[in-house]
C-alpha atoms as a PDB file:
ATOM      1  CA  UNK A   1      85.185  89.508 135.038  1.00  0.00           C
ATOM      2  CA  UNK A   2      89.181  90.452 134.187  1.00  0.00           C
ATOM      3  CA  UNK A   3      91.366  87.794 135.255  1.00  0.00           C
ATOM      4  CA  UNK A   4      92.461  89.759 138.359  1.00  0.00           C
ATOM      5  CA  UNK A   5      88.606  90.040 139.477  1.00  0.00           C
ATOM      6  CA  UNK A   6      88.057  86.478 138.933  1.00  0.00           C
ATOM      7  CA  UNK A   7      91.978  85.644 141.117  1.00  0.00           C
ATOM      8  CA  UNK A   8      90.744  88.274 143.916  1.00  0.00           C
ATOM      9  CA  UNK A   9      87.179  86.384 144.341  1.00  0.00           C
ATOM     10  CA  UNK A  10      88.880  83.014 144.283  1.00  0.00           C
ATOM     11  CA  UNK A  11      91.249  84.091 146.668  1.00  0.00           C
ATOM     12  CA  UNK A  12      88.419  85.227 149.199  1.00  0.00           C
ATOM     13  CA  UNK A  13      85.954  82.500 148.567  1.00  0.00           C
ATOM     14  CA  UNK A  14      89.206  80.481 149.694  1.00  0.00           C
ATOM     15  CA  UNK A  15      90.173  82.874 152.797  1.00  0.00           C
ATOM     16  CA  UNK A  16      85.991  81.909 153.958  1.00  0.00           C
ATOM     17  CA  UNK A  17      86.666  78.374 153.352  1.00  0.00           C
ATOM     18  CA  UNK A  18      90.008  78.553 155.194  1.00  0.00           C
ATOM     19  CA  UNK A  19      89.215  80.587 158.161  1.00  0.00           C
ATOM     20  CA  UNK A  20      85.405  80.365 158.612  1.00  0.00           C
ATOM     21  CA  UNK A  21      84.923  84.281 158.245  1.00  0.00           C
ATOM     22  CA  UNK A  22      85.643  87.116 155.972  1.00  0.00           C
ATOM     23  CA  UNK A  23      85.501  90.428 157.672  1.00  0.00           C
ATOM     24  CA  UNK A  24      84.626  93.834 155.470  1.00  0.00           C
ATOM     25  CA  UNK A  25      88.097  95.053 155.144  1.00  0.00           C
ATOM     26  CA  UNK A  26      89.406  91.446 153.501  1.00  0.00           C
ATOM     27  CA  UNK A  27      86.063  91.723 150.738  1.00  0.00           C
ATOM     28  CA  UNK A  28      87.803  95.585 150.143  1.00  0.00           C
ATOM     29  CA  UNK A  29      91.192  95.178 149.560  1.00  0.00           C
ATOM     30  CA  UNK A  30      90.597  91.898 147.289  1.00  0.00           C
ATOM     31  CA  UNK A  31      88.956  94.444 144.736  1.00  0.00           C
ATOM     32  CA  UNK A  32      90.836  97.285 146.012  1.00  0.00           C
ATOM     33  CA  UNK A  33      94.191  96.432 146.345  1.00  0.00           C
ATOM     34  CA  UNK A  34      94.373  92.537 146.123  1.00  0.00           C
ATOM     35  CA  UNK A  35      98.303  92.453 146.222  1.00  0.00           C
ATOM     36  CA  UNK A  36      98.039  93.839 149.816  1.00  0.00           C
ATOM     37  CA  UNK A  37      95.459  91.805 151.180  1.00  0.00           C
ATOM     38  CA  UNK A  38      97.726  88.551 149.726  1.00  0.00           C
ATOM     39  CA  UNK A  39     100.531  90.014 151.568  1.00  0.00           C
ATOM     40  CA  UNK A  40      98.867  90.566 154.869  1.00  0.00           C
ATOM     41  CA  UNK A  41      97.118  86.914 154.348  1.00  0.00           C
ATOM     42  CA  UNK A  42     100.294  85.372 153.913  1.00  0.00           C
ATOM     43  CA  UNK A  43     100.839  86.634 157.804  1.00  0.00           C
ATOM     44  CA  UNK A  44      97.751  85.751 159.106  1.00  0.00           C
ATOM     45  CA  UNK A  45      98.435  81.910 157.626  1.00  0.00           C
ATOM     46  CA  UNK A  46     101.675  81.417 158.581  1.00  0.00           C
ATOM     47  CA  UNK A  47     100.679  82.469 162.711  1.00  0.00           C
ATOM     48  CA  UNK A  48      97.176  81.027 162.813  1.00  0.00           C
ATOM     49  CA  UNK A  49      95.917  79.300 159.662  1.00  0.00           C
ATOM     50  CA  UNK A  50      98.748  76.904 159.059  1.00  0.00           C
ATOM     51  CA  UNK A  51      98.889  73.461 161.273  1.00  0.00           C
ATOM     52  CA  UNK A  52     101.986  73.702 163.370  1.00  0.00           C
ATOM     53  CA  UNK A  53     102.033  73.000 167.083  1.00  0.00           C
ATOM     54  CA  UNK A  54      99.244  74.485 168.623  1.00  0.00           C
ATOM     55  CA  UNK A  55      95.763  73.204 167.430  1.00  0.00           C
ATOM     56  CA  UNK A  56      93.083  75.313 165.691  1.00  0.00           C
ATOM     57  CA  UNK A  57      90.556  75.692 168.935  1.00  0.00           C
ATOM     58  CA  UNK A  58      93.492  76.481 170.756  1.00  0.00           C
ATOM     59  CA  UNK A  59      94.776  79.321 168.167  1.00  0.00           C
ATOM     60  CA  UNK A  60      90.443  81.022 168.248  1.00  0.00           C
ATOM     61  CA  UNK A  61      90.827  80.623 172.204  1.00  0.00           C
ATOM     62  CA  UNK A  62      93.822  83.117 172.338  1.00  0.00           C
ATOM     63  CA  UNK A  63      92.631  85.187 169.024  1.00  0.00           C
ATOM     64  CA  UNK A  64      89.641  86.071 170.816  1.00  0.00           C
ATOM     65  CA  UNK A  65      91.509  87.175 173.699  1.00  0.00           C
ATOM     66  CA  UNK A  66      93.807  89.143 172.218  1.00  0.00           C
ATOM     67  CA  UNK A  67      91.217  90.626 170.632  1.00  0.00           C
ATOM     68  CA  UNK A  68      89.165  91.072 173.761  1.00  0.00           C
ATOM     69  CA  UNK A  69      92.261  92.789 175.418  1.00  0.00           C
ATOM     70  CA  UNK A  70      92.635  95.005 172.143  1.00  0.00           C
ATOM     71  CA  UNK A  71      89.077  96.049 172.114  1.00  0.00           C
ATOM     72  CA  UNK A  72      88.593  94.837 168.959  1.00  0.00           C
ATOM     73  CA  UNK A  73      85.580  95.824 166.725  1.00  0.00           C
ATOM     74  CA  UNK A  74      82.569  93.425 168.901  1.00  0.00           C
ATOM     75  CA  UNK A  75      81.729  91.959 165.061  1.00  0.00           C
ATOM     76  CA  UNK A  76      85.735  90.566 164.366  1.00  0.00           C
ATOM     77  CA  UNK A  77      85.373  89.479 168.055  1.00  0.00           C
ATOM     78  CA  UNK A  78      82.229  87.246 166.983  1.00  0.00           C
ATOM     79  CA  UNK A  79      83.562  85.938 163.640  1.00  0.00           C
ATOM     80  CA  UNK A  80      86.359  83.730 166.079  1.00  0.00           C
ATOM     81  CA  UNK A  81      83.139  83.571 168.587  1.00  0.00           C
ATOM     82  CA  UNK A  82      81.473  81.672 165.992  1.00  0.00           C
ATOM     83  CA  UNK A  83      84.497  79.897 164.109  1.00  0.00           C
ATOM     84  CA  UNK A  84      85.149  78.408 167.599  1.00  0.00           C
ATOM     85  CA  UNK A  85      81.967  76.989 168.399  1.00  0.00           C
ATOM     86  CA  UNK A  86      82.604  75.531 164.477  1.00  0.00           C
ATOM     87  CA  UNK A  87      85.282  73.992 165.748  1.00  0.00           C
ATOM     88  CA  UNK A  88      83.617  71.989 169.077  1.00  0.00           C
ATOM     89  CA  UNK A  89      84.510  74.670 171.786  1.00  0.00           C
ATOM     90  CA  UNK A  90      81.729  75.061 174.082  1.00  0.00           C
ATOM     91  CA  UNK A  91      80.269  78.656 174.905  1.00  0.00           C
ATOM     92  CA  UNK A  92      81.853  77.944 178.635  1.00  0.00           C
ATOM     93  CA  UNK A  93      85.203  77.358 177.298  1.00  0.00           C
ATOM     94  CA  UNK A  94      85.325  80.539 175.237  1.00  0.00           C
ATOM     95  CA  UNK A  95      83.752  82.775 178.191  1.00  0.00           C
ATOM     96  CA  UNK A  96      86.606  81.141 180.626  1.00  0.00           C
ATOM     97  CA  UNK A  97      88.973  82.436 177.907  1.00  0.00           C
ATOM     98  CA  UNK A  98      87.678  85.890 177.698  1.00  0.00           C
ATOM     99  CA  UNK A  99      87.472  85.942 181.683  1.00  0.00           C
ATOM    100  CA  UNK A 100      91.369  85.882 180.902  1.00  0.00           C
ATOM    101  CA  UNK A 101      91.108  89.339 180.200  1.00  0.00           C
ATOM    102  CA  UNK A 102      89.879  90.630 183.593  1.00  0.00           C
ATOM    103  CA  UNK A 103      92.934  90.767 185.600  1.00  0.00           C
ATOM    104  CA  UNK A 104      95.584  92.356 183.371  1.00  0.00           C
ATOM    105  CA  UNK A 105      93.401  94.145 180.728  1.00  0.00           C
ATOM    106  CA  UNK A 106      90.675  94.978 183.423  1.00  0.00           C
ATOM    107  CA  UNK A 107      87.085  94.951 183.260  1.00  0.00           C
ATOM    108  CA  UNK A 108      86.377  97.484 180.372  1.00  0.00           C
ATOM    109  CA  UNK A 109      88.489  95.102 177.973  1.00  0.00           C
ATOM    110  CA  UNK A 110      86.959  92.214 179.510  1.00  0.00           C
ATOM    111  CA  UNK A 111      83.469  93.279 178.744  1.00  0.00           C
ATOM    112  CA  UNK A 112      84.315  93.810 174.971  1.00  0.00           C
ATOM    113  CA  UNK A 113      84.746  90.205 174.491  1.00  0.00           C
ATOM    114  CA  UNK A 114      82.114  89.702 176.715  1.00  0.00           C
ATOM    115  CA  UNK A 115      79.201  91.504 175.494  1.00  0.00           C
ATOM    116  CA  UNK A 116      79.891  89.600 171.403  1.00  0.00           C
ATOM    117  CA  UNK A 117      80.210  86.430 173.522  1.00  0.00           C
ATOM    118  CA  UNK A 118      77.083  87.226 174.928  1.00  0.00           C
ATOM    119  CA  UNK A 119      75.113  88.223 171.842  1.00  0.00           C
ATOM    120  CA  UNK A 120      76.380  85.256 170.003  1.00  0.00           C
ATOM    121  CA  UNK A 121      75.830  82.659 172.278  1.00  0.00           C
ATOM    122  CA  UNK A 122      72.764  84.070 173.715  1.00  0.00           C
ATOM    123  CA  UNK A 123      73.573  84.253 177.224  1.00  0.00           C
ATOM    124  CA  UNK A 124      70.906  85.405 179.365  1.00  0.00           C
ATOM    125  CA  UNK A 125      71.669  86.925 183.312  1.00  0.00           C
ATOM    126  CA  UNK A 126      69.911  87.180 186.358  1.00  0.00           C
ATOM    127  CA  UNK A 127      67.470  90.124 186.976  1.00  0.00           C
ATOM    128  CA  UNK A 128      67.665  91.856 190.467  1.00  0.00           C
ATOM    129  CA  UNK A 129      63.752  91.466 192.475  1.00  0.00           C
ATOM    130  CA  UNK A 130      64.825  94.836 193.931  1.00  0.00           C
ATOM    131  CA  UNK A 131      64.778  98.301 192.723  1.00  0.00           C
ATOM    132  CA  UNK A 132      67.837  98.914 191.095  1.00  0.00           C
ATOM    133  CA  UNK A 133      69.116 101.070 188.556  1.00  0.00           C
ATOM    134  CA  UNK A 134      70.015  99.815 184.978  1.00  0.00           C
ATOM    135  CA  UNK A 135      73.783  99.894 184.964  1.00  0.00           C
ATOM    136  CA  UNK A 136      74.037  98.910 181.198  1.00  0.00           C
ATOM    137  CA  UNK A 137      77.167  97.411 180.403  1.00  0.00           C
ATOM    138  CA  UNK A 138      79.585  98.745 182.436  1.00  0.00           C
ATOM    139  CA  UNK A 139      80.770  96.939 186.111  1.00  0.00           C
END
């Protein structure tokens, strides 16, 4: 490995370590274009990684709803899914979180974060005993 391959794979194997997740575009630009992804990491640290007032659970609580409300890829939606059950947050406390979503962002958004909440979690529902048709996932 050059010296730049072997900085760019210490850098991510620290980003996992750091934030609990790497997602497919962070594994690209560290061969790609590594001073970019330092630059954009340098961002993400100084809002969410770094230890200022607002606690870690508390940071994955409002990254997954800003995600939710984004409509954010369902797998970068589960990486913070899973980082926050990591971190002691119960699947409850991360659905009433999501459920944020509902009134401003609306149902559609809602269901985003939902549906990876649901899938990671394993949350199972309620089938009708009456004829119905299946509605998928929409309301």
């Amino acid at each position: 490995m050059t010296d730049t391959t072997t900085q760019a794979q210490e850098y991510i194997d620290d980003m996992a370590r750091k934030r609990g997740y790497v997602l497919d575009y962070h594994k690209v630009m560290a061969k790609q274009d590594f001073d970019v992804l330092q630059a954009a990491n340098g961002l993400v640290s100084a809002a969410y990684l770094d230890q200022r007032t607002l606690d870690r659970k508390t940071k994955e609580l409002i990254f997954i709803v800003s995600l939710t409300v984004m409509r954010a890829a369902k797998g970068h939606i589960q990486s913070h899914i899973r980082v926050a059950l990591d971190l002691g947050l119960t699947p409850t406390e991360i659905l009433e979180a999501i459920e944020i979503a509902l009134p401003e962002a609306g149902v559609v958004a809602f269901q985003t974060g939902f549906d990876a909440w649901k899938e990671v979690v394993g949350a199972e529902g309620i089938e009708p005993t009456v004829t119905a048709h299946e509605g998928g996932t929409g309301a």
